[in-house]
Protein backbone atom coordinates (compact mmCIF):
# COMPACT_ATOMS: atom_id res chain seq x y z
CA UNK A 1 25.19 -83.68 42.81
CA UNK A 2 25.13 -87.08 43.74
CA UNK A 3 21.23 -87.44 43.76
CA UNK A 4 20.91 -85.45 40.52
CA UNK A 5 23.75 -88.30 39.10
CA UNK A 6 21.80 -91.51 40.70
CA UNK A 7 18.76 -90.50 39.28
CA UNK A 8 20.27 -89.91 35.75
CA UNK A 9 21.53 -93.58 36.40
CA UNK A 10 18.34 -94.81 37.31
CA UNK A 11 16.63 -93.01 34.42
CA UNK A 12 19.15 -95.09 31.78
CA UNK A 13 18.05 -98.29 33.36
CA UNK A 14 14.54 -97.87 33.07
CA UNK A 15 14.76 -96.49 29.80
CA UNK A 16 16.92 -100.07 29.08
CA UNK A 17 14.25 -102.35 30.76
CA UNK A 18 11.35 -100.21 28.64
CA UNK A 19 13.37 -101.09 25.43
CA UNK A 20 14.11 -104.44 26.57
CA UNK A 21 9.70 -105.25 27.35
CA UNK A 22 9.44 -103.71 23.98
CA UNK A 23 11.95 -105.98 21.85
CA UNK A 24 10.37 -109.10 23.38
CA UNK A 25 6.34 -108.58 24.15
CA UNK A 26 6.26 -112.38 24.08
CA UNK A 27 9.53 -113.73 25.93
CA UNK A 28 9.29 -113.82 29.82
CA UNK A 29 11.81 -111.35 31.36
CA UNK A 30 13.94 -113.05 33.78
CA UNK A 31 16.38 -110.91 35.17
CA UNK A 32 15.32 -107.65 36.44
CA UNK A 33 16.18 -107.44 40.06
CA UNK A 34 19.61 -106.84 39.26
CA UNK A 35 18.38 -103.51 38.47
CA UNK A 36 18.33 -102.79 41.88
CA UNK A 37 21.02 -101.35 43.67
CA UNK A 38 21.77 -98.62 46.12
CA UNK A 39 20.99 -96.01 43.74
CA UNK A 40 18.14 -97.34 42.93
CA UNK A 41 16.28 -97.68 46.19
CA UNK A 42 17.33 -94.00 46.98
CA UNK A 43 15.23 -92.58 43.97
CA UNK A 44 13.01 -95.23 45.07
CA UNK A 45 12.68 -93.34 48.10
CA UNK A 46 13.09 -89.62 46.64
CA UNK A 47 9.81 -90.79 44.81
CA UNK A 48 7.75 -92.25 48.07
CA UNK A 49 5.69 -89.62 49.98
CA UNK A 50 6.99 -88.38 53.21
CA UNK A 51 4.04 -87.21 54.98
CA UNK A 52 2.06 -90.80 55.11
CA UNK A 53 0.92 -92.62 57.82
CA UNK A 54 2.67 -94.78 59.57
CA UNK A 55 2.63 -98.64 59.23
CA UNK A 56 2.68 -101.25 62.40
CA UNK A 57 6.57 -100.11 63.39
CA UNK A 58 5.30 -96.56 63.89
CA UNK A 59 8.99 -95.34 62.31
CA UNK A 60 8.07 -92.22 60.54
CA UNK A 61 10.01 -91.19 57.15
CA UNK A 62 11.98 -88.82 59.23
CA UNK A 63 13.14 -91.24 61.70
CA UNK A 64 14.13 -93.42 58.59
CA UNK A 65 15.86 -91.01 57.05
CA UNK A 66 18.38 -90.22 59.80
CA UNK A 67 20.59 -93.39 58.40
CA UNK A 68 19.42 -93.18 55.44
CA UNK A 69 22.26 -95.06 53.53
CA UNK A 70 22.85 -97.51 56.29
CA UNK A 71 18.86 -98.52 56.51
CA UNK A 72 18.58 -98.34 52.46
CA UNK A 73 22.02 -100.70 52.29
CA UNK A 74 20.46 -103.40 54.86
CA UNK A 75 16.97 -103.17 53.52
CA UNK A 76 18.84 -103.91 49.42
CA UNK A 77 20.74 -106.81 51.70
CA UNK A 78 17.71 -108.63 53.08
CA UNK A 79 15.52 -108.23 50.06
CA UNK A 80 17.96 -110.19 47.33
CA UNK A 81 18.81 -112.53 50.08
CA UNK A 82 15.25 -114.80 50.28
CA UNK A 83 14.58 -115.05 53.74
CA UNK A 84 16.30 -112.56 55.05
CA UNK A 85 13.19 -109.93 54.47
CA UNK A 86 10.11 -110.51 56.00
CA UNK A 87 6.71 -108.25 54.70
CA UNK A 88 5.35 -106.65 58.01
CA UNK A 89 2.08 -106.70 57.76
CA UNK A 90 -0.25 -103.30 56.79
CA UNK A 91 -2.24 -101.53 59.14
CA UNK A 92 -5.73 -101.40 58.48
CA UNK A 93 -7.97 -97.99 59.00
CA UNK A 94 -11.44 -97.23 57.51
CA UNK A 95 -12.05 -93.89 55.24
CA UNK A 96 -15.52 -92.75 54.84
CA UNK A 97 -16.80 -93.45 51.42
CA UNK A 98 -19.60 -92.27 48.99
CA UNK A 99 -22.26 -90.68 51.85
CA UNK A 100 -20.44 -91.35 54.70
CA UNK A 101 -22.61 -94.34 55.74
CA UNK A 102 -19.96 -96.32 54.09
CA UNK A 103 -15.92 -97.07 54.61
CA UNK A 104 -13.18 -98.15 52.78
CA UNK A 105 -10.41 -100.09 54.21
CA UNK A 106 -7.36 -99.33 53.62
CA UNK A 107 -3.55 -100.42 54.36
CA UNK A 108 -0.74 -98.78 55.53
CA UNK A 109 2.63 -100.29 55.14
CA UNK A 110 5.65 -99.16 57.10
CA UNK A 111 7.82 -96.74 55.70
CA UNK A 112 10.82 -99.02 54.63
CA UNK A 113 7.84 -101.32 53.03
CA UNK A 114 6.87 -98.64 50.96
CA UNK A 115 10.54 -97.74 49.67
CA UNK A 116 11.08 -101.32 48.61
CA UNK A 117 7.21 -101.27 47.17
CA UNK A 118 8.34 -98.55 45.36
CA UNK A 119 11.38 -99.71 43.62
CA UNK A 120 9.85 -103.06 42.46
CA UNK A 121 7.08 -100.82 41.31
CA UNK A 122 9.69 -98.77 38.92
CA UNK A 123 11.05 -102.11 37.80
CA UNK A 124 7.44 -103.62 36.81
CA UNK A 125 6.13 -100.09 35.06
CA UNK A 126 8.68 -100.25 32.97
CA UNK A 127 7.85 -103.28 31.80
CA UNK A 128 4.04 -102.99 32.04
CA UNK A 129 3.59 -99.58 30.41
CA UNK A 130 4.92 -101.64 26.64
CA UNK A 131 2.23 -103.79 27.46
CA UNK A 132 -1.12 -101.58 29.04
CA UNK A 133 -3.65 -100.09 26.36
CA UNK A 134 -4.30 -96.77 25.70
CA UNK A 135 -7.82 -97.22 27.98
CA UNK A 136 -6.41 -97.56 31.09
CA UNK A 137 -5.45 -94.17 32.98
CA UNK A 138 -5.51 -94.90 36.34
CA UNK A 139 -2.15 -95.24 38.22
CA UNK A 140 0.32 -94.44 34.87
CA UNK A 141 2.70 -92.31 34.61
CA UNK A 142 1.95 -89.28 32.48
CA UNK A 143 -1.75 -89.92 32.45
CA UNK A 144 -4.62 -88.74 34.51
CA UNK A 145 -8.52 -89.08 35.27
CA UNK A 146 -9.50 -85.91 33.53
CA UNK A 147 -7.67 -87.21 30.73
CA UNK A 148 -9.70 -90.21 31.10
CA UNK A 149 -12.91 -88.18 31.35
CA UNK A 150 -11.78 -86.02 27.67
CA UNK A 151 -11.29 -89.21 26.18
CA UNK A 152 -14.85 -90.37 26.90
CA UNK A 153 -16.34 -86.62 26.41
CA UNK A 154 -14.90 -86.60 22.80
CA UNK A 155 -15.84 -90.52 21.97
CA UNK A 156 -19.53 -89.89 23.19
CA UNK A 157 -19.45 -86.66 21.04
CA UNK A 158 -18.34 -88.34 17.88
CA UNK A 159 -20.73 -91.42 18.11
CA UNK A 160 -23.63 -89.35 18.77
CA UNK A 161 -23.75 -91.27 22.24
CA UNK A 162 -24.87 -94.59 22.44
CA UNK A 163 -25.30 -96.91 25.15
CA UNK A 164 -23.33 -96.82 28.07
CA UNK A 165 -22.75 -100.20 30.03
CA UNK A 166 -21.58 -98.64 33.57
CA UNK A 167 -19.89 -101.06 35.40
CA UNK A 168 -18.80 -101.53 39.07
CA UNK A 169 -17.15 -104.05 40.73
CA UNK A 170 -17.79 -105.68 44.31
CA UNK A 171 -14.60 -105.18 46.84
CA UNK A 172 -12.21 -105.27 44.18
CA UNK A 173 -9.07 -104.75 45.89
CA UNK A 174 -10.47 -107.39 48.29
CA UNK A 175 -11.20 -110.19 45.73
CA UNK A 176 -8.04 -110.45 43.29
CA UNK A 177 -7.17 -113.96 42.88
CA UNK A 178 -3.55 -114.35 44.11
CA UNK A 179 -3.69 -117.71 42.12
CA UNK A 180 -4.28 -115.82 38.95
CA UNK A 181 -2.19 -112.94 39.76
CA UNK A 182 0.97 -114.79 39.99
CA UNK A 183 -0.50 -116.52 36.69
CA UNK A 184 -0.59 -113.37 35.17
CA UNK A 185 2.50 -111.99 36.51
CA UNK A 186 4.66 -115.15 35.90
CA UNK A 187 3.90 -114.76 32.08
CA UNK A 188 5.99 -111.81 31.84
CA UNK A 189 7.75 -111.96 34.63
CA UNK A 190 9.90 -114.83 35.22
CA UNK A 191 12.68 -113.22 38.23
CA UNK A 192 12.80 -114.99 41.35
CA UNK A 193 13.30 -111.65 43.63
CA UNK A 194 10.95 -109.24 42.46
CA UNK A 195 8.08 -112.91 42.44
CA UNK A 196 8.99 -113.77 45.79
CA UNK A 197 9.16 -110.03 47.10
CA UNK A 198 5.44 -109.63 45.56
CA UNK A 199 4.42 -112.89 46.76
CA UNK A 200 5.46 -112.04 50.91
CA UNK A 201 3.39 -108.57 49.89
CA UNK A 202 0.42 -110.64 49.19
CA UNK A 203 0.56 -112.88 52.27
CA UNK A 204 1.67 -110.28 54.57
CA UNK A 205 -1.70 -110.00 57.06
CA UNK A 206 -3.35 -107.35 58.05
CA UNK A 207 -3.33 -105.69 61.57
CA UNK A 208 -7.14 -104.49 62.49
CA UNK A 209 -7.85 -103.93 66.18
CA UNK A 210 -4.66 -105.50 67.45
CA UNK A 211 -5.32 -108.65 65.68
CA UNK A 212 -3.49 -110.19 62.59
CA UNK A 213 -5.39 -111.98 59.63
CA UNK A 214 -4.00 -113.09 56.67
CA UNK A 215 -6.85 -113.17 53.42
CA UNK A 216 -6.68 -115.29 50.77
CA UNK A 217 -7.68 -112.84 48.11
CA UNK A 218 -6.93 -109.30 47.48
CA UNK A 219 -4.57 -106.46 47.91
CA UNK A 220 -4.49 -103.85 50.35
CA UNK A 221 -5.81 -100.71 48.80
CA UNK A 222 -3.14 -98.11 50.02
CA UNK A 223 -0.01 -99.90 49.38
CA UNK A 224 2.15 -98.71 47.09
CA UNK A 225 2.50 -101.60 44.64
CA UNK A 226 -1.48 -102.45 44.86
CA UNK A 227 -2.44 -100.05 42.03
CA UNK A 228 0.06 -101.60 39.36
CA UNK A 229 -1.15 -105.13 40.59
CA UNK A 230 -4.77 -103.70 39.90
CA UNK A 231 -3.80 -102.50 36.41
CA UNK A 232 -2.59 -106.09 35.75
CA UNK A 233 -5.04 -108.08 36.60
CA UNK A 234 -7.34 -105.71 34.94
CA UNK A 235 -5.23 -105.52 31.55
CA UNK A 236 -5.98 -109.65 31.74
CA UNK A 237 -9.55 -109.65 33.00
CA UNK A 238 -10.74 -106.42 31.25
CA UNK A 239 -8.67 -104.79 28.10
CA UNK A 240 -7.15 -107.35 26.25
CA UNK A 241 -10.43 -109.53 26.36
CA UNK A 242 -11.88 -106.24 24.94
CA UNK A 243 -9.44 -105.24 22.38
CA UNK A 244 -8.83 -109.25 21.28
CA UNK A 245 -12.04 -110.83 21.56
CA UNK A 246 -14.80 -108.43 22.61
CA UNK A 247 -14.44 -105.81 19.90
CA UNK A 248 -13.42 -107.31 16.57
CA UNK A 249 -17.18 -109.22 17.26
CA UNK A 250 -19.29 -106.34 17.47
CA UNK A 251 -21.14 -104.17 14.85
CA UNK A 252 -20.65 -100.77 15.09
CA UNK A 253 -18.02 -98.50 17.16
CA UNK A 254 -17.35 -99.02 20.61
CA UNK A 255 -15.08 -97.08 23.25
CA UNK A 256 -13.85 -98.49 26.79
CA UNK A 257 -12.51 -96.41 29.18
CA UNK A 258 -10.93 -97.70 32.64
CA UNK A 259 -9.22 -95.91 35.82
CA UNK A 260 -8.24 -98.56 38.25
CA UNK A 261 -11.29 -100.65 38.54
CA UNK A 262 -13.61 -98.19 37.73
CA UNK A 263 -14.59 -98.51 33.92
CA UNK A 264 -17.49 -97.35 31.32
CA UNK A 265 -17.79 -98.89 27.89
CA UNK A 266 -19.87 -96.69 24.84
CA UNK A 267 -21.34 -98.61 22.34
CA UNK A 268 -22.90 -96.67 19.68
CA UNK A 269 -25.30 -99.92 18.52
CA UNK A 270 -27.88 -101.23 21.68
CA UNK A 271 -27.54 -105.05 20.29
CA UNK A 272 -23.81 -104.81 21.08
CA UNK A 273 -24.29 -103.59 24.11
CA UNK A 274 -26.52 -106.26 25.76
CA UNK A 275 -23.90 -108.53 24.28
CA UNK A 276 -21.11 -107.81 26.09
CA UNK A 277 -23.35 -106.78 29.21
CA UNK A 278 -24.57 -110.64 29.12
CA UNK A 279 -21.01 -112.06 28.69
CA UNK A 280 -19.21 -109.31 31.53
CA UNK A 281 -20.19 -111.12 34.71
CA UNK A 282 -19.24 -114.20 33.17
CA UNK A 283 -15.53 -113.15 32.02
CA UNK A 284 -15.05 -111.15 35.30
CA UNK A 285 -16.51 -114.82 36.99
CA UNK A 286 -13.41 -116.60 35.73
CA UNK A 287 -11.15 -114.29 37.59
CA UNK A 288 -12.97 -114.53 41.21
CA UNK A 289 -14.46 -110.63 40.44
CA UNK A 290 -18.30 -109.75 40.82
CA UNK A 291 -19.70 -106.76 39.11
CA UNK A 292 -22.39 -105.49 41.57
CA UNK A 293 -25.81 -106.55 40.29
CA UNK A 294 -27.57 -103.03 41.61
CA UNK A 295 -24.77 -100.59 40.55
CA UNK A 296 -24.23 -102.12 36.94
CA UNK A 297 -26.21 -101.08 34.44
CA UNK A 298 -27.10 -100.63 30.70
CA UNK A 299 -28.23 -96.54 29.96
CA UNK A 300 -29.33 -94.94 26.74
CA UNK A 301 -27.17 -92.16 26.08
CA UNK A 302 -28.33 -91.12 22.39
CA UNK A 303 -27.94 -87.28 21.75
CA UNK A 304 -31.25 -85.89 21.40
CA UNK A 305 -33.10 -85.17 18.31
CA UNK A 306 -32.15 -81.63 17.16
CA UNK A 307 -35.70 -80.49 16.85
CA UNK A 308 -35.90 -81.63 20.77
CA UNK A 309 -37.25 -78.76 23.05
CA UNK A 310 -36.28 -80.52 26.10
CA UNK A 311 -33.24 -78.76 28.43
CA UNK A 312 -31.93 -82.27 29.38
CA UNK A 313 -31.51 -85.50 27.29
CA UNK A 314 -32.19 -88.87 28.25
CA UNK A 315 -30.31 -91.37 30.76
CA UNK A 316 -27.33 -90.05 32.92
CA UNK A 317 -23.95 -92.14 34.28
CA UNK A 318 -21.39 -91.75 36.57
CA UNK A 319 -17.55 -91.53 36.24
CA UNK A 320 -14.91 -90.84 38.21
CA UNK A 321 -17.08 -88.43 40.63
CA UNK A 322 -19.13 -86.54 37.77
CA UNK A 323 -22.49 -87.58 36.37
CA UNK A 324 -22.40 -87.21 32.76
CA UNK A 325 -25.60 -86.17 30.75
CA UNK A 326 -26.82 -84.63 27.51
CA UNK A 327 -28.33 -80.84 27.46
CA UNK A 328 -28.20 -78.01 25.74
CA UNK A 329 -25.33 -75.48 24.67
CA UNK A 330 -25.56 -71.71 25.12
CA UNK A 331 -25.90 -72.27 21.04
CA UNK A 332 -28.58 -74.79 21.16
CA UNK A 333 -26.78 -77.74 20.46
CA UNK A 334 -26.81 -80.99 21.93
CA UNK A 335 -23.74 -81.35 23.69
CA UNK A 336 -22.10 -83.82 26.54
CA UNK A 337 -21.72 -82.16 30.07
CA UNK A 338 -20.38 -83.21 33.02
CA UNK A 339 -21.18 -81.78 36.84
CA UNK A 340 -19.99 -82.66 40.04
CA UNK A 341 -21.79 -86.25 41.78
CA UNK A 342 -24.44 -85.69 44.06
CA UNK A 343 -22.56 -87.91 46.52
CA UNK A 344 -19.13 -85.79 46.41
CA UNK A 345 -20.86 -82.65 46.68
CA UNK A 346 -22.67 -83.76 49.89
CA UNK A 347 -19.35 -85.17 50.91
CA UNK A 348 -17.40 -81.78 49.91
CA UNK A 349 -20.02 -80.37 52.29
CA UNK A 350 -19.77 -82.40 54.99
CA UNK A 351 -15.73 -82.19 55.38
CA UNK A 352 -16.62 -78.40 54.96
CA UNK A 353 -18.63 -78.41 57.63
CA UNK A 354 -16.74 -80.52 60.16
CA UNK A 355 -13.74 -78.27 59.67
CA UNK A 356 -15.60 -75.00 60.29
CA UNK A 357 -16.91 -76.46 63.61
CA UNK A 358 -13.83 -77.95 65.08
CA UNK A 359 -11.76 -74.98 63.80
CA UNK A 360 -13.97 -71.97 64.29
CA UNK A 361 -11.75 -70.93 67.61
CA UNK A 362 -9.52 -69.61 64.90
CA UNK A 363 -8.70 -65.70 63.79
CA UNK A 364 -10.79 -65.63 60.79
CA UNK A 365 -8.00 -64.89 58.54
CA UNK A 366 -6.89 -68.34 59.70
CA UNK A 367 -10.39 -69.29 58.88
CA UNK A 368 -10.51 -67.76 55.55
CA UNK A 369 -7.20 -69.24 54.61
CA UNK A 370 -8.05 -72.42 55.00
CA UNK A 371 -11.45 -72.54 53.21
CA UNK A 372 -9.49 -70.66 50.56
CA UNK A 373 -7.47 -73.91 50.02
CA UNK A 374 -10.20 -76.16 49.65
CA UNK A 375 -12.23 -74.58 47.37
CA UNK A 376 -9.46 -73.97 44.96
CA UNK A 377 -8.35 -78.14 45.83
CA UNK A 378 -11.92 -78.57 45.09
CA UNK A 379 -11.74 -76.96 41.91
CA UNK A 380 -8.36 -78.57 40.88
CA UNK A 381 -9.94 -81.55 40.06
CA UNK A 382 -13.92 -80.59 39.74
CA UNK A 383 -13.17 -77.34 37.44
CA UNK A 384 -14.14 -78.51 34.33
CA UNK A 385 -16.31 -76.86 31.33
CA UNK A 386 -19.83 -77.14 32.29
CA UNK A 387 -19.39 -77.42 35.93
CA UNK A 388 -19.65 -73.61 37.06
CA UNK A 389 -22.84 -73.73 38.35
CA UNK A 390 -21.96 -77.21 40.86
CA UNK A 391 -18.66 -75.01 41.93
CA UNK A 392 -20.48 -71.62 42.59
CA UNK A 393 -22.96 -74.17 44.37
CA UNK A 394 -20.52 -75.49 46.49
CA UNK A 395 -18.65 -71.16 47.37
CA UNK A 396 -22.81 -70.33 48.68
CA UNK A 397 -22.75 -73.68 50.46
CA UNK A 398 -19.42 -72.39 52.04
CA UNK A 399 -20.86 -69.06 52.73
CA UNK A 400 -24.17 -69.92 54.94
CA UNK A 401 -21.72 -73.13 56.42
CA UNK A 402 -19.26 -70.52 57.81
CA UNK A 403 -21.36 -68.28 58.63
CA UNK A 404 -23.18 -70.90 60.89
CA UNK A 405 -20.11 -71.53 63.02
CA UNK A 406 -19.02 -67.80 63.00
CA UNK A 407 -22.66 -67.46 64.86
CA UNK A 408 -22.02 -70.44 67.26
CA UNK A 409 -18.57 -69.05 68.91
CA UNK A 410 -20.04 -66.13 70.61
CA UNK A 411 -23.52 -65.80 72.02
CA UNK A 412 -23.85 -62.60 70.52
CA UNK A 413 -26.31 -62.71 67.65
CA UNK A 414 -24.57 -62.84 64.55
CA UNK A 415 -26.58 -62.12 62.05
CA UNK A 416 -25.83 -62.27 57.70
CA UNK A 417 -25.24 -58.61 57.68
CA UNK A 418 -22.15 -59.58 59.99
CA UNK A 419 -21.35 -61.75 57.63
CA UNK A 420 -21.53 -59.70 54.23
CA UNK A 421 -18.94 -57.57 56.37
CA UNK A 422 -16.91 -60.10 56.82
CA UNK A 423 -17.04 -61.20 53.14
CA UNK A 424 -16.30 -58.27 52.05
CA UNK A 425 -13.21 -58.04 53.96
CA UNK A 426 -12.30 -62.45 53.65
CA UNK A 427 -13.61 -63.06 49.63
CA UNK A 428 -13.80 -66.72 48.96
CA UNK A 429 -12.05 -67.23 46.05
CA UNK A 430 -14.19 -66.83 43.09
CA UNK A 431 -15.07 -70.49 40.90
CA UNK A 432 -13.02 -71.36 38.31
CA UNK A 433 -12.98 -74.59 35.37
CA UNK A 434 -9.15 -75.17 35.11
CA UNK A 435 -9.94 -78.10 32.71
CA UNK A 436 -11.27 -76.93 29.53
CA UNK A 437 -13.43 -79.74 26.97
CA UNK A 438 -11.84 -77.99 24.29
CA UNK A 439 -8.60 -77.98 24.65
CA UNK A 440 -7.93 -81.14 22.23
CA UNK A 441 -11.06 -81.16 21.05
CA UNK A 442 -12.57 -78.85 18.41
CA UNK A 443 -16.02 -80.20 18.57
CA UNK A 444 -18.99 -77.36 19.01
CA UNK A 445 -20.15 -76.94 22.38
């Protein structure tokens, strides 16, 4: 009862701070850490994961939680208090990205780093979400990368297509300018605490093969407050710009759509869009960001002529893991359709494949189990209209992949005749689009 009572608390003070960003867009806010108290960092930590690594200390979310109140009261004590806190800095590990020739770094903070992360977090979003635009999904509450992805399936449908200016930028995470961050940040945000709390966060180091270093730019991608700081610095650099400057100057209809820093615009006139792709690297210049000169492009994305015989349209882009491109209906239309990225499929192969070889001691039930669960994860977020043939891909991928490391447990032959047997007996699950283009959208596909 007392959980379900603090967080009914909490709920009435965010709900106070939203109104209170609302009423005054253009005054600084200057007290807002008073909004945190001991019921606040609990639903702070109710709302931070429990299975995450573990930072530098090593103190898992169990060990924290066995004084809970006694750890949350002293942790509430030493942030308000200026020096008493002390950022720890994040420990550094490297994720395989794109084809797996590549990593990503990323940092872990400790566990009690994340809790306090998370309750400035819920102070700032409160704030921030009176301020964001309706083209940034990434990181929000109550929005979502396939919402992203309808948007942009339903603006390229109206305008016909266009011209899509697909952007990237270098190391982003790496190369935000804390200068210009606390610019940013100060012209909202005018309390001492939360500044000072983000401020440590930025200067805290990094630990990477038992050495520390502290950078002078950027935010560790994996902490818990780095996505918000992402969205506004981004809001700054990127959509207002756009909405204020960019598109009241432009002829004909235009549509940006970000998810953290990964953004397309569609402009539905070619003139406007080698504007704005001259001016980009410029405005993102000013800010200490570099849009990747190979991976940023200008593509001609018209629909098709309707007298067109061809099965595929002109010009392709990527988004948020699916390669967007024009073809044909089942009725012969010209349509939008997305599929699954070349370099996540290979990737969904790859983990496939590692786990079937490390694992393939197991019962096969075990076995089955488990692939079960990924292909339906898989789907989760690559089930979309259009995309049936990628995910039925991916289930004969699975097939001949298990099948392999069945073979290589035993050195009896093992043959696919053993293995229709044991399909028949262990299905994979069958594919399936969860996400349907038409579900706000009554365009003809």
């Amino acid at each position: 009862m007392r959980e379900t009572l603090s967080s009914q608390n909490v709920f009435t003070k965010l709900e106070r701070i939203a109104r209170l960003a609302k009423e005054k867009r253009s005054v600084p806010l200057t007290t807002l850490a008073h909004h945190i108290d001991i019921e606040w960092l609990r639903e702070a930590y109710q709302r931070t994961r429990k299975d995450g690594a573990t930072g530098v200390d090593g103190q898992t979310a169990q060990e924290y939680a066995a004084r809970l109140d006694e750890n949350l009261a002293d942790l509430l004590n030493r942030a308000k208090s200026g020096d008493g806190y002390r950022a720890p800095p994040v420990r550094r590990v490297h994720i395989p990205k794109g084809d797996g020739q590549k990593t990503r770094p990323i940092g872990i903070p400790t566990f009690e780093d994340k809790v306090l992360q998370r309750a400035v977090v819920m102070v700032l979003e409160a704030v921030y979400e009176q301020e964001f635009y309706a083209c940034s999904y990434g990181f929000r509450p109550g929005r979502s990368a396939h919402q992203a992805l309808q948007t942009l399936w339903e603006q390229a449908m109206k305008m016909s297509g266009g011209w899509v200016l697909e952007a990237d930028i270098e190391s982003f995470f790496d190369s935000v300018d804390h200068t210009k961050l606390r610019e940013i940040l100060h012209r909202r945000v005018r309390d001492g605490v939360l500044l000072r709390l983000i401020g440590k966060w930025l200067k805290a180091g990094v630990l990477e093969a038992g050495n520390v270093h502290h950078p002078e730019a950027g935010t560790p991608q994996g902490g818990v407050i780095s996505p918000l700081l992402a969205n506004v610095y981004l809001h700054e650099v990127l959509d207002e710009w756009f909405e204020h400057q960019v598109r009241p100057r432009l002829s004909g209809r235009t549509c940006l759509v970000r998810y953290a820093d990964d953004f397309v615009i569609l402009f539905e006139r070619e003139d406007d869009a080698r504007r704005v792709m001259d001016v980009l690297p410029k405005r993102f210049g000013k800010y200490g960001l570099r849009l990747h000169p190979q991976k940023t492009r200008l593509v001609q994305f018209r629909r098709p002529p309707a007298s067109s015989h061809d099965e595929d349209g002109p010009g392709t882009f990527n988004l948020l893991g699916f390669t967007h491109f024009w073809a044909k209906s089942r009725k012969g239309h010209w349509v939008v359709k997305r599929k699954t990225m070349s370099a996540r499929f290979s990737r969904a192969l790859r983990d496939m494949a590692t786990w079937c070889r490390t694992h393939r001691h197991l019962p096969i039930g075990e076995q089955h189990a488990a692939l079960s669960r990924k292909l339906r994860g898989h789907d989760a977020y690559y089930g979309i209209t259009g995309n049936s043939h990628m995910l039925a891909a991916l289930r004969e991928w699975a097939r001949r992949i298990w099948q392999k490391w069945l073979a290589r447990r035993s050195n009896r032959p093992w043959t696919w005749d053993h293995m229709v047997r044991v399909l028949a007996a262990f299905p994979l699950p069958p594919a399936r689009a969860m996400h349907s283009a038409l579900s706000r959208s009554k365009t003809i596909a």
